[in-house]
C-alpha atoms as a PDB file:
ATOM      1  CA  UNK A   1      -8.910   0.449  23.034  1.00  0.00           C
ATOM      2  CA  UNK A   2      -6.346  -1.850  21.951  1.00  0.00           C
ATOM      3  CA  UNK A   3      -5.519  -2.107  18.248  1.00  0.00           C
ATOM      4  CA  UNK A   4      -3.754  -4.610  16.388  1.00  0.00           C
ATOM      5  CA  UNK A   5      -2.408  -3.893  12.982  1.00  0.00           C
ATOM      6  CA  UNK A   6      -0.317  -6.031  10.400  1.00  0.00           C
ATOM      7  CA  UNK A   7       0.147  -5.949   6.499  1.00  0.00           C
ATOM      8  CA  UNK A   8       1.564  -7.346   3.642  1.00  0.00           C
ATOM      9  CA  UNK A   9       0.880 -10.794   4.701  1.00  0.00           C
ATOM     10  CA  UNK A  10       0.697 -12.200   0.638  1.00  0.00           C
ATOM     11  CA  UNK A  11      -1.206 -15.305   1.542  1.00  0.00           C
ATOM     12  CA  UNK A  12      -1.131 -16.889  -1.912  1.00  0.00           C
ATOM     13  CA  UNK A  13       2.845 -16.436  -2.294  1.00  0.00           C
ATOM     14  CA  UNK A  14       4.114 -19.665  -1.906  1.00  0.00           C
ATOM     15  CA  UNK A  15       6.779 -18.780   0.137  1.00  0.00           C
ATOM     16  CA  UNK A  16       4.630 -16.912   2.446  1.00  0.00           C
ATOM     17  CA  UNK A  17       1.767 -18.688   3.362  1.00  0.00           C
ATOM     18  CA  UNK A  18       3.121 -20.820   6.124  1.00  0.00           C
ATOM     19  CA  UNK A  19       4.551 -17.635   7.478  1.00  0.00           C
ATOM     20  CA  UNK A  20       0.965 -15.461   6.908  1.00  0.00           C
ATOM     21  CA  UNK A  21      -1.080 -18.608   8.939  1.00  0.00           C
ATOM     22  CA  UNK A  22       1.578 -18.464  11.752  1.00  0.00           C
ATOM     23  CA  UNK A  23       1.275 -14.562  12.273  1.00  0.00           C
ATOM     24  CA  UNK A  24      -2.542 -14.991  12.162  1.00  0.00           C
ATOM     25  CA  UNK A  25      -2.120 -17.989  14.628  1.00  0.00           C
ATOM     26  CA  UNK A  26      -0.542 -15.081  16.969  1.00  0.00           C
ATOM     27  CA  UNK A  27      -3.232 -12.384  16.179  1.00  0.00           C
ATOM     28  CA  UNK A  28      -5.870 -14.380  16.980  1.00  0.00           C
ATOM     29  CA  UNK A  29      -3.756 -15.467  20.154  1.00  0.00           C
ATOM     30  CA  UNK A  30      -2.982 -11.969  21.184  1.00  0.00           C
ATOM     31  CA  UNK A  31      -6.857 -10.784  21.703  1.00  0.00           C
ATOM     32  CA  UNK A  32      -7.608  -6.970  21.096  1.00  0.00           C
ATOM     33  CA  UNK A  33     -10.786  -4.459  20.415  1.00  0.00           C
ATOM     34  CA  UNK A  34     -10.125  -3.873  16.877  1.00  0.00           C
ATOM     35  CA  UNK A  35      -8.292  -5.773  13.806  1.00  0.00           C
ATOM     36  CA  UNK A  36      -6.513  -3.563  11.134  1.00  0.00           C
ATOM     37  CA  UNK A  37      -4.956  -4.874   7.756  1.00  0.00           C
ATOM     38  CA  UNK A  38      -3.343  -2.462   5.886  1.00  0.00           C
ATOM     39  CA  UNK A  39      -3.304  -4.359   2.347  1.00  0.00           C
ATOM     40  CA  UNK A  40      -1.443  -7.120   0.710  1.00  0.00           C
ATOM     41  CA  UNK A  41      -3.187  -9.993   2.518  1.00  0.00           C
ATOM     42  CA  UNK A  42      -3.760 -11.481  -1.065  1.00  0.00           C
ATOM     43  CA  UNK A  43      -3.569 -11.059  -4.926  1.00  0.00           C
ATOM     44  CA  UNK A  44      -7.571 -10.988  -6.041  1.00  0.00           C
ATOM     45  CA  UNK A  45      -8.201 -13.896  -8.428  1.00  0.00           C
ATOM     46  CA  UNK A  46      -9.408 -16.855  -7.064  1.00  0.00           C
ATOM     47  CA  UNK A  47     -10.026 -16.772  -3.099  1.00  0.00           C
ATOM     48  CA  UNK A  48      -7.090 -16.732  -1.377  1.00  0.00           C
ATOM     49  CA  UNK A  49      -7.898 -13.563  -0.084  1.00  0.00           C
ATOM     50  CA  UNK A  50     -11.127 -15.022   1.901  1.00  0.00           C
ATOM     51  CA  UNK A  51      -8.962 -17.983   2.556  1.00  0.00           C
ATOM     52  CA  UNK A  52      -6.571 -15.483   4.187  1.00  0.00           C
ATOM     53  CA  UNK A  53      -9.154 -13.555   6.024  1.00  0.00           C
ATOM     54  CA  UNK A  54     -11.074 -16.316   7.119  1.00  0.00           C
ATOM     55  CA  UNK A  55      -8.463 -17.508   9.428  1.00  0.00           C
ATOM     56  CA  UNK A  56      -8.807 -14.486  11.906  1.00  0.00           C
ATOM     57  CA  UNK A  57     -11.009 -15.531  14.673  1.00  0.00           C
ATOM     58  CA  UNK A  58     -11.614 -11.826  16.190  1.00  0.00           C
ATOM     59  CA  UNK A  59     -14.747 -10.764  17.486  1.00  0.00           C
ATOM     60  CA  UNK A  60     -14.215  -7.219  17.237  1.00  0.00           C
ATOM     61  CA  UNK A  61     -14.412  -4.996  14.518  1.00  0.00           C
ATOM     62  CA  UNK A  62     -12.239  -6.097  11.272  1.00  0.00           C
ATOM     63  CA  UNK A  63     -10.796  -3.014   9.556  1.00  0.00           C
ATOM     64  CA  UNK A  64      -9.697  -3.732   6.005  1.00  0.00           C
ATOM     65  CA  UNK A  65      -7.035  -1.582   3.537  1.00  0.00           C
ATOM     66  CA  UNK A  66      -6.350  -2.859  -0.037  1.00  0.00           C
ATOM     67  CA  UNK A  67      -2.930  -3.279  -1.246  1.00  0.00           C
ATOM     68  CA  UNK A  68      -1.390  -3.211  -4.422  1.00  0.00           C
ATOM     69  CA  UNK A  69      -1.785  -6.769  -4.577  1.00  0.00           C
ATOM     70  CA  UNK A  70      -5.235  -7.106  -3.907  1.00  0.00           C
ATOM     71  CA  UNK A  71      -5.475  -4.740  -7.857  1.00  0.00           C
ATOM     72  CA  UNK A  72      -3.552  -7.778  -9.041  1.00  0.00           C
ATOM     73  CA  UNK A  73      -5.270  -9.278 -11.965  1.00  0.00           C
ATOM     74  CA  UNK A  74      -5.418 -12.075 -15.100  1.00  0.00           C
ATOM     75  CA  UNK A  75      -8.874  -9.899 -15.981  1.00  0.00           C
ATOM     76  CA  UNK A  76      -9.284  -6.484 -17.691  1.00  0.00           C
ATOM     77  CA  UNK A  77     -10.227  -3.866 -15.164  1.00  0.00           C
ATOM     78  CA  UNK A  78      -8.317  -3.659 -11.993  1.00  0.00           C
ATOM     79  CA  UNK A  79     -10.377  -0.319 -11.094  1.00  0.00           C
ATOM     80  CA  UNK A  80     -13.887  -1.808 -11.314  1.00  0.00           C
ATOM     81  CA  UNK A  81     -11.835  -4.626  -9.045  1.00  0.00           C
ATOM     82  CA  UNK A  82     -11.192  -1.897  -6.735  1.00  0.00           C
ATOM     83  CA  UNK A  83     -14.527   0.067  -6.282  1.00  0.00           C
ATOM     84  CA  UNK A  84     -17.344  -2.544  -6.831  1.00  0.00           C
ATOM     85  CA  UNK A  85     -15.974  -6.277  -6.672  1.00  0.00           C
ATOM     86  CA  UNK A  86     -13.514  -5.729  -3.308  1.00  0.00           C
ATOM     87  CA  UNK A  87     -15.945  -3.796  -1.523  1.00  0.00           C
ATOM     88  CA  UNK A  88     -18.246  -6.363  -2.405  1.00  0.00           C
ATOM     89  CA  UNK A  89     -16.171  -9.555  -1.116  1.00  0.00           C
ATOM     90  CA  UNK A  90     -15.018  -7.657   2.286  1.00  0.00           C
ATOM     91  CA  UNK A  91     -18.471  -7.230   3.055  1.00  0.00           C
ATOM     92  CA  UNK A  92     -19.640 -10.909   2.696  1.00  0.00           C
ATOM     93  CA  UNK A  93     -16.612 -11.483   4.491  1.00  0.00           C
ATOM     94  CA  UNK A  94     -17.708  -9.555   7.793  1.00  0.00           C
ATOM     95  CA  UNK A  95     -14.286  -6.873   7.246  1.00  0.00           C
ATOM     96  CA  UNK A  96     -15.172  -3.486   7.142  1.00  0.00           C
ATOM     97  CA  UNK A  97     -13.938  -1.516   4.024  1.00  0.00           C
ATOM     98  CA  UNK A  98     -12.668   1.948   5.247  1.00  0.00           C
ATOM     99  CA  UNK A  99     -11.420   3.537   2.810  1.00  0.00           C
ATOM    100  CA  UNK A 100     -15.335   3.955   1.946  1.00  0.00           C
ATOM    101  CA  UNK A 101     -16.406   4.144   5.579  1.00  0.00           C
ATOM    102  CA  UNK A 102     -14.049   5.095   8.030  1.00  0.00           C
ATOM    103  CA  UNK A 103     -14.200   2.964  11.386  1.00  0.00           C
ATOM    104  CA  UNK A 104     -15.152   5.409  14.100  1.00  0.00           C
ATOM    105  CA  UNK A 105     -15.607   4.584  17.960  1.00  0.00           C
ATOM    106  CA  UNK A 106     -15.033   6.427  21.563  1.00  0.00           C
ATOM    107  CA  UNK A 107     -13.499  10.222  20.006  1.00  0.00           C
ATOM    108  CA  UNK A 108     -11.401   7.635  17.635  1.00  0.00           C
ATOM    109  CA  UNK A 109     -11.851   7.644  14.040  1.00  0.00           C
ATOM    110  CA  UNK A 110      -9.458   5.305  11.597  1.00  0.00           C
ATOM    111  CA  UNK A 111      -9.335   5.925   8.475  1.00  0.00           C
ATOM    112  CA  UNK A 112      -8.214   4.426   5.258  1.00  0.00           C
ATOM    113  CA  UNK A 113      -6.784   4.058   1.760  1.00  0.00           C
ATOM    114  CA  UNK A 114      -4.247   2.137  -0.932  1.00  0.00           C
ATOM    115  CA  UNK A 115      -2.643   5.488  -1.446  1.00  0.00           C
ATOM    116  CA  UNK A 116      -0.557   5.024  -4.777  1.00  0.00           C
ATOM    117  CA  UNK A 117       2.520   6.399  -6.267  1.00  0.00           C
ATOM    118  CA  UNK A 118       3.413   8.892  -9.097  1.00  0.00           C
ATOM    119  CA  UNK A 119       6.947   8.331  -9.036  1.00  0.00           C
ATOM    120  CA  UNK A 120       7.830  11.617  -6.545  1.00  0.00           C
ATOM    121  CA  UNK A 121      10.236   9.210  -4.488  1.00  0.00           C
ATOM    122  CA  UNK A 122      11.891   8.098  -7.768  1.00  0.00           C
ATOM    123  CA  UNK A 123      15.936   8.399  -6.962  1.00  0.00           C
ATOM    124  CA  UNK A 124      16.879  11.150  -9.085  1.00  0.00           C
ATOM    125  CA  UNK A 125      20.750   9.834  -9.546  1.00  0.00           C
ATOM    126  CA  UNK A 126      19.344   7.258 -11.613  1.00  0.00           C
ATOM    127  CA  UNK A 127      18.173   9.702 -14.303  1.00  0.00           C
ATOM    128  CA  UNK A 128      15.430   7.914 -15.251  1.00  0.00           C
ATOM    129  CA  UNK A 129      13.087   9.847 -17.406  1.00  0.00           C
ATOM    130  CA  UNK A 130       9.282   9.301 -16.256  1.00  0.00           C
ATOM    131  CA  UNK A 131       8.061   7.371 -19.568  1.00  0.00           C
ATOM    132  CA  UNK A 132      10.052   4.209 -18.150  1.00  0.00           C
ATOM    133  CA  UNK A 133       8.225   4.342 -14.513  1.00  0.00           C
ATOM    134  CA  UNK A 134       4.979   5.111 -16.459  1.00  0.00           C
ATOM    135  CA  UNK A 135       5.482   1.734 -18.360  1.00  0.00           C
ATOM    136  CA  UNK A 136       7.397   0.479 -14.959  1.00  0.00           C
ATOM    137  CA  UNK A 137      10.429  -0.891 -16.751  1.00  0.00           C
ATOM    138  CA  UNK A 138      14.223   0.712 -16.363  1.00  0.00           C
ATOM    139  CA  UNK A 139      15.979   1.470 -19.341  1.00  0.00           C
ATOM    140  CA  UNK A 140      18.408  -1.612 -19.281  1.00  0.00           C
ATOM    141  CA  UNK A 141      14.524  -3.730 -18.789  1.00  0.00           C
ATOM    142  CA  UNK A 142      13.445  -1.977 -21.817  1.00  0.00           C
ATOM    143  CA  UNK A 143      16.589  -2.856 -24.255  1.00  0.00           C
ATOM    144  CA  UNK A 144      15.766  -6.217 -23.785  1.00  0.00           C
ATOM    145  CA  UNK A 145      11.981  -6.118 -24.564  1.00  0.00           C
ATOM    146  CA  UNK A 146      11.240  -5.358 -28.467  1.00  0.00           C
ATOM    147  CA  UNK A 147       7.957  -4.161 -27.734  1.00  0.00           C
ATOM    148  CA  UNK A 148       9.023  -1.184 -25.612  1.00  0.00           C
ATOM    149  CA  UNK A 149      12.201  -0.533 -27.821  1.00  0.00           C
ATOM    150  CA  UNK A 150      10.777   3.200 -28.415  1.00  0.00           C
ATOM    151  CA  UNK A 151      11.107   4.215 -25.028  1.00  0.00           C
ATOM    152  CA  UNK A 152      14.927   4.516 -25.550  1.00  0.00           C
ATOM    153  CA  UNK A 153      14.929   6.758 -28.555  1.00  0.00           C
ATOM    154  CA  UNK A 154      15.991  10.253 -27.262  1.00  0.00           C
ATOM    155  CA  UNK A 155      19.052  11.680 -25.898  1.00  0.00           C
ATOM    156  CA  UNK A 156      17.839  11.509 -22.180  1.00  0.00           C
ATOM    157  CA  UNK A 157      18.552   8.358 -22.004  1.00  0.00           C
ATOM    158  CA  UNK A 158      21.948   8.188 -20.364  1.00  0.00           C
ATOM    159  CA  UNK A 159      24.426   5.010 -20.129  1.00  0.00           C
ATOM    160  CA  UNK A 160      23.720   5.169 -16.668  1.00  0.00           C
ATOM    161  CA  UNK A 161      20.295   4.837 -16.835  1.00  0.00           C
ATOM    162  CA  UNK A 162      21.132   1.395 -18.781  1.00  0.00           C
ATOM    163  CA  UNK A 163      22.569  -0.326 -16.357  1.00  0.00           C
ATOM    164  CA  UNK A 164      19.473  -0.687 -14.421  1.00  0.00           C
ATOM    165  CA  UNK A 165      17.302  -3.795 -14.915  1.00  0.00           C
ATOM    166  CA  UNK A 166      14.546  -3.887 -13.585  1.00  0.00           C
ATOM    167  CA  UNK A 167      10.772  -4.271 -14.303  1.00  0.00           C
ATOM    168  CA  UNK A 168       7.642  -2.904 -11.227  1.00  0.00           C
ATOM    169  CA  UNK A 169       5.114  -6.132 -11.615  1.00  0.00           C
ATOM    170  CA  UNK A 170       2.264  -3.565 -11.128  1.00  0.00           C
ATOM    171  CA  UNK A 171       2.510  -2.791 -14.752  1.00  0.00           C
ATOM    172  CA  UNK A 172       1.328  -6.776 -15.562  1.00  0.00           C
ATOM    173  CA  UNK A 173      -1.379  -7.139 -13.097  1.00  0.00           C
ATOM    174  CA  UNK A 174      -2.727  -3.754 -12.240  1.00  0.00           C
ATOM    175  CA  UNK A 175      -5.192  -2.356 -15.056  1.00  0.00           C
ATOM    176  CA  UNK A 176      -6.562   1.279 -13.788  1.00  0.00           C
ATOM    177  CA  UNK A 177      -7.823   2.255 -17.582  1.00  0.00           C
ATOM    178  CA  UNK A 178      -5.883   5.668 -16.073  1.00  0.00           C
ATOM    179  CA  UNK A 179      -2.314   6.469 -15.543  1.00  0.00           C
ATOM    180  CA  UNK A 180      -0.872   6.789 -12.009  1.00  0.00           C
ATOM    181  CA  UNK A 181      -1.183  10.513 -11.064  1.00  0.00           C
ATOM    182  CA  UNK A 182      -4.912  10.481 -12.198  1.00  0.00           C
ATOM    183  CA  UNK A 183      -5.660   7.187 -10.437  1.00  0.00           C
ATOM    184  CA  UNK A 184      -3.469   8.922  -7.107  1.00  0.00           C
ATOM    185  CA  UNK A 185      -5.763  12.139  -7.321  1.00  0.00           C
ATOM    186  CA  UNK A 186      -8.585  10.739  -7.546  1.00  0.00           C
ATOM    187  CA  UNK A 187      -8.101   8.438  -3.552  1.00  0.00           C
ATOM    188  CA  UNK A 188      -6.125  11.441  -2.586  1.00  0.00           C
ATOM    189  CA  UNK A 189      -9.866  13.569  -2.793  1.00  0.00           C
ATOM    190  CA  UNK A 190     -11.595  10.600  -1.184  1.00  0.00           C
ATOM    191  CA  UNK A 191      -9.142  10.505   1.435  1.00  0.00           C
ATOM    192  CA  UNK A 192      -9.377  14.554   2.153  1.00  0.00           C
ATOM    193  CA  UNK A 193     -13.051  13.603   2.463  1.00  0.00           C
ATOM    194  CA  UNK A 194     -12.905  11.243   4.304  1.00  0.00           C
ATOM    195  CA  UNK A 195     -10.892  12.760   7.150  1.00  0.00           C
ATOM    196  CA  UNK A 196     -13.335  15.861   6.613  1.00  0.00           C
ATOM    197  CA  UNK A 197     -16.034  13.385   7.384  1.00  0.00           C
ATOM    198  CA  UNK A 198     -14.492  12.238  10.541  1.00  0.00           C
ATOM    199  CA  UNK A 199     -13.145  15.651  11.648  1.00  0.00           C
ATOM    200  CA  UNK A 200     -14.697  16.087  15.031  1.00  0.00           C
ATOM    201  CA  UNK A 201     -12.792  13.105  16.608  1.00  0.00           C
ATOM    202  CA  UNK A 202     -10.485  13.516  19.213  1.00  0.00           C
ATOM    203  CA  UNK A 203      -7.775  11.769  17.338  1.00  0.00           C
ATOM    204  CA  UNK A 204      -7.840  10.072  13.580  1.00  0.00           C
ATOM    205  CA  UNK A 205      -5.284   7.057  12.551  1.00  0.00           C
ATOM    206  CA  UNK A 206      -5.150   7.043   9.027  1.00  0.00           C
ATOM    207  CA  UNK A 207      -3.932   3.544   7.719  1.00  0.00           C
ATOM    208  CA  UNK A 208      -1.992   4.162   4.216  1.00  0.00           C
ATOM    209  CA  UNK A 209      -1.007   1.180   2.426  1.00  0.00           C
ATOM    210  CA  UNK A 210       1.742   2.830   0.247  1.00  0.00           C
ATOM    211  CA  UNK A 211       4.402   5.166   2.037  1.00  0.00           C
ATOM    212  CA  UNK A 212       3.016   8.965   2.410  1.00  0.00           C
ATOM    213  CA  UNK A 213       6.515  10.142   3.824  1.00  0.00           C
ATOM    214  CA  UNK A 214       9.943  10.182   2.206  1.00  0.00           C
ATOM    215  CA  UNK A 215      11.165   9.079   5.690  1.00  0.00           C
ATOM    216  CA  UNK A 216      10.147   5.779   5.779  1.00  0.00           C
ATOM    217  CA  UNK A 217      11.622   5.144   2.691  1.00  0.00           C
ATOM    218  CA  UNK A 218      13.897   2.110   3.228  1.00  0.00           C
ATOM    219  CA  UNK A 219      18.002   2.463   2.270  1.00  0.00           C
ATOM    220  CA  UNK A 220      19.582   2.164  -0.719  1.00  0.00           C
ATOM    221  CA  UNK A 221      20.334  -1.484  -1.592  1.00  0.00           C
ATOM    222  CA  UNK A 222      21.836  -1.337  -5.035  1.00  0.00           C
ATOM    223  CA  UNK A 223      19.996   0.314  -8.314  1.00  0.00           C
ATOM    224  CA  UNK A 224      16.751  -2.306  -8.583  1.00  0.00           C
ATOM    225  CA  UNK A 225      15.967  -1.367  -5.139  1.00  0.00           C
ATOM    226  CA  UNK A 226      16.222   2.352  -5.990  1.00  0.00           C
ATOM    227  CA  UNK A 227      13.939   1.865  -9.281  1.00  0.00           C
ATOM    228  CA  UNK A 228      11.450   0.545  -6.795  1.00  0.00           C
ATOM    229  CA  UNK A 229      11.128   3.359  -5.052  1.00  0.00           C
ATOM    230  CA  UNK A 230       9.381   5.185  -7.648  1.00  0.00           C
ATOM    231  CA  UNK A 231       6.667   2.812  -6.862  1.00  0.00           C
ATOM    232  CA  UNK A 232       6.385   3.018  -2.854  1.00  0.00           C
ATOM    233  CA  UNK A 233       4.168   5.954  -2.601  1.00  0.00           C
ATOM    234  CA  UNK A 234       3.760  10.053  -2.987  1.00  0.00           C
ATOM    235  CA  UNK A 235       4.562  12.859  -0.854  1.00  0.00           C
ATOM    236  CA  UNK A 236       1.258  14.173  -1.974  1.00  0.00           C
ATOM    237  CA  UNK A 237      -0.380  11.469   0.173  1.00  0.00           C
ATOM    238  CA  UNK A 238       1.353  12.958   3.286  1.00  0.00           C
ATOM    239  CA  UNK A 239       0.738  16.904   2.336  1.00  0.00           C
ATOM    240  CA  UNK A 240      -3.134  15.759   2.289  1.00  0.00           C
ATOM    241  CA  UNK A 241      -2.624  14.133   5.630  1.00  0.00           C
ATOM    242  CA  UNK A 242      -0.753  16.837   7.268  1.00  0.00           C
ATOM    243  CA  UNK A 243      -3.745  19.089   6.541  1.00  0.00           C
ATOM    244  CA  UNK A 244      -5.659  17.764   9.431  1.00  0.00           C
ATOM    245  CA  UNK A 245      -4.532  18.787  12.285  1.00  0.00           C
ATOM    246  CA  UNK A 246      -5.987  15.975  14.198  1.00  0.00           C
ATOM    247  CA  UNK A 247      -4.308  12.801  12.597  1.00  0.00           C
ATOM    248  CA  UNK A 248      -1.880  12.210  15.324  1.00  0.00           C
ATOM    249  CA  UNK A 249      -0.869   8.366  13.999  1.00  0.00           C
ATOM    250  CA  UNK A 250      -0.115   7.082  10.314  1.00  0.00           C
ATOM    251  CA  UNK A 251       0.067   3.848  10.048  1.00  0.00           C
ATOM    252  CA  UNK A 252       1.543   1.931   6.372  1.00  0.00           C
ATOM    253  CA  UNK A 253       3.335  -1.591   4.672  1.00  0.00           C
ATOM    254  CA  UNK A 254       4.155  -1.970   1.363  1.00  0.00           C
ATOM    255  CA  UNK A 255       8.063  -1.035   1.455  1.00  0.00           C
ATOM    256  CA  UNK A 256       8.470  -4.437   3.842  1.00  0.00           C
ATOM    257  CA  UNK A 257      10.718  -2.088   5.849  1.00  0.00           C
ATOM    258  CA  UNK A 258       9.925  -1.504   9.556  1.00  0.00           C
ATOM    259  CA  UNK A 259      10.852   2.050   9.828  1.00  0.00           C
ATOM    260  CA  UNK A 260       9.062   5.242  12.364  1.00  0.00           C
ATOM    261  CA  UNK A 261       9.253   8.822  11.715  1.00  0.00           C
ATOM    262  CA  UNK A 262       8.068  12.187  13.932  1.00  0.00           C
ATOM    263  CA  UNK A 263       6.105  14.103  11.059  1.00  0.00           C
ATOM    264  CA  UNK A 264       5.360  17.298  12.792  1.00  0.00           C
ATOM    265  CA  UNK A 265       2.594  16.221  15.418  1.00  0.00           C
ATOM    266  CA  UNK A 266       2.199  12.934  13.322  1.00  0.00           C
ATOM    267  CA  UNK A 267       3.555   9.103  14.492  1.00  0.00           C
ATOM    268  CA  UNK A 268       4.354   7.625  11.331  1.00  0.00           C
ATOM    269  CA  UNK A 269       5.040   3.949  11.336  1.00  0.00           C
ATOM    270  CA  UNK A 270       5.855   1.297   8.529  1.00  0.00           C
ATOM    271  CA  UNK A 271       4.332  -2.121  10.081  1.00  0.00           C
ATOM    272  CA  UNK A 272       7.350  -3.498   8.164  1.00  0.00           C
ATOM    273  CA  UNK A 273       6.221  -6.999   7.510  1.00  0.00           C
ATOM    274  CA  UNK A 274       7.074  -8.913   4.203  1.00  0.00           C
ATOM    275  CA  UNK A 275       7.743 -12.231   2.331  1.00  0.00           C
ATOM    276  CA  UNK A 276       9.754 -13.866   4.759  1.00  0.00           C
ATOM    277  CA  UNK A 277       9.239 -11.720   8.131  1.00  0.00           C
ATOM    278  CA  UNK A 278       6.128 -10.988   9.349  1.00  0.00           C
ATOM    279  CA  UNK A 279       5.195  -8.546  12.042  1.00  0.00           C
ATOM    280  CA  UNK A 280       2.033  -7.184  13.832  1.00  0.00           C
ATOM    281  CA  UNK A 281       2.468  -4.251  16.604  1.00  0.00           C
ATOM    282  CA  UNK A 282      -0.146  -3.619  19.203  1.00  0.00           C
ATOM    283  CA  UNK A 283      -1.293  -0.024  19.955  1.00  0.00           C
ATOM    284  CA  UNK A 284      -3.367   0.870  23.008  1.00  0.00           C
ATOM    285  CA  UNK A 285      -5.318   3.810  22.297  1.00  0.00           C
END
């Protein structure tokens, strides 16, 4: 079985598009038994994410994995987004959702889901208490907003800690009526399930959108780059996955940083594809 996989191919960015339809082009080109995208194809309002879809001309199965992105919203409820309406659209699209119904074919089972983040990869020399990744805005962000003024009041707010600017775009566009951990626990149990489910396979890929190991985490690029990677993903997402023993692949985007890791008997890989680069990687199974 051959696999393709890509991710974060952010169709409606404007200085991505030409780049998303060219690595599609390629796909489509390339042939294979089964399509995987692991999230990020396109921000939900309007349809740029059937637009993007629509341009794969596979005939296999089409495995779909919702980014960040895809939570992205003008509207008031990015979790009802997320459960009913996304679900919903996939389906009339012909994409398989699996992060409600794992894809599973030949002793193979894939699995799927957005992961999320609650700030365990957060660089700890930044001293950044957690009430400024909660409301995803560094201190130095925060001094310059009026309405978040009160974040600062308290001595653990070092000078350090000031000279960050920076602002996680998540906290305009993403509306989970829940805060992070609880909204991370809750597709942390449906992802234990979910490999449960599939536990008598031979082998299981499970296809994480956010990063569920510390080392794929990309370098350190300067202090906005290390706010980010509060936001990147949870080391509880990999301790879930390392409890079954028969995951032997882990597959991710999100970070825009190609990177590979040996976790224990797991292949971890970060499809690494972004703005301006995009990447797909074949696997034959």
């Amino acid at each position: 079985m051959r696999l393709i996989v890509t991710a974060d191919l952010h169709y409606n960015h404007p200085r991505s598009k030409a780049g998303a339809i060219d690595l599609i082009d390629q796909m489509n080109r390339a042939g294979g038994d089964v399509l995987l995208v692991i999230g990020d194809a396109a921000a939900a309002d309007g349809d740029e994410l059937e637009q993007c879809l629509s341009r794969f001309s596979f005939a296999g199965p089409r495995l779909f994995v919702a980014g960040n992105h895809e939570l992205w919203t003008n509207g008031p409820d990015s979790y009802e987004l997320y459960h009913q309406v996304l679900p919903r659209r996939l389906h009339n699209l012909g994409w398989q959702w699996i992060e409600a119904e794992p894809f599973v074919a030949d002793g193979l089972a894939i699995v799927g889901s957005v992961g999320w983040y609650d700030y365990s990869f957060a660089r700890d020399s930044l001293a950044i208490p957690d009430r400024f990744y909660e409301q995803k805005v560094s201190p130095g962000a925060a001094e310059r907003l009026p309405e978040l003024a009160h974040l600062l009041e308290g001595s653990d707010v070092s000078a350090q800690s000031r000279e960050v600017i920076a602002r996680w775009n998540d906290g305009k566009f993403v509306k989970l009526q829940r805060d992070d951990r609880t909204f991370l626990e809750e597709l942390i149990s449906r992802l234990d399930s979910n490999l449960a489910a599939v536990g008598a396979a031979d082998r299981i890929i499970a296809a994480i959108h956010h990063l569920p190991f510390r080392e794929l985490l990309p370098p350190s690029r300067g202090s906005q780059w290390d706010f980010a990677k509060a936001y990147l993903g949870s080391e509880k997402i990999g301790q879930c996955l390392r409890r079954h023993e028969n995951v032997t692949h882990v597959l991710c985007g999100h970070s825009h940083w190609p990177a590979e890791a040996q976790i224990g008997g797991i292949q971890a890989i970060n499809i690494g594809s972004g703005y301006r680069r995009k990447i797909f990687r074949t696997f034959d199974l």
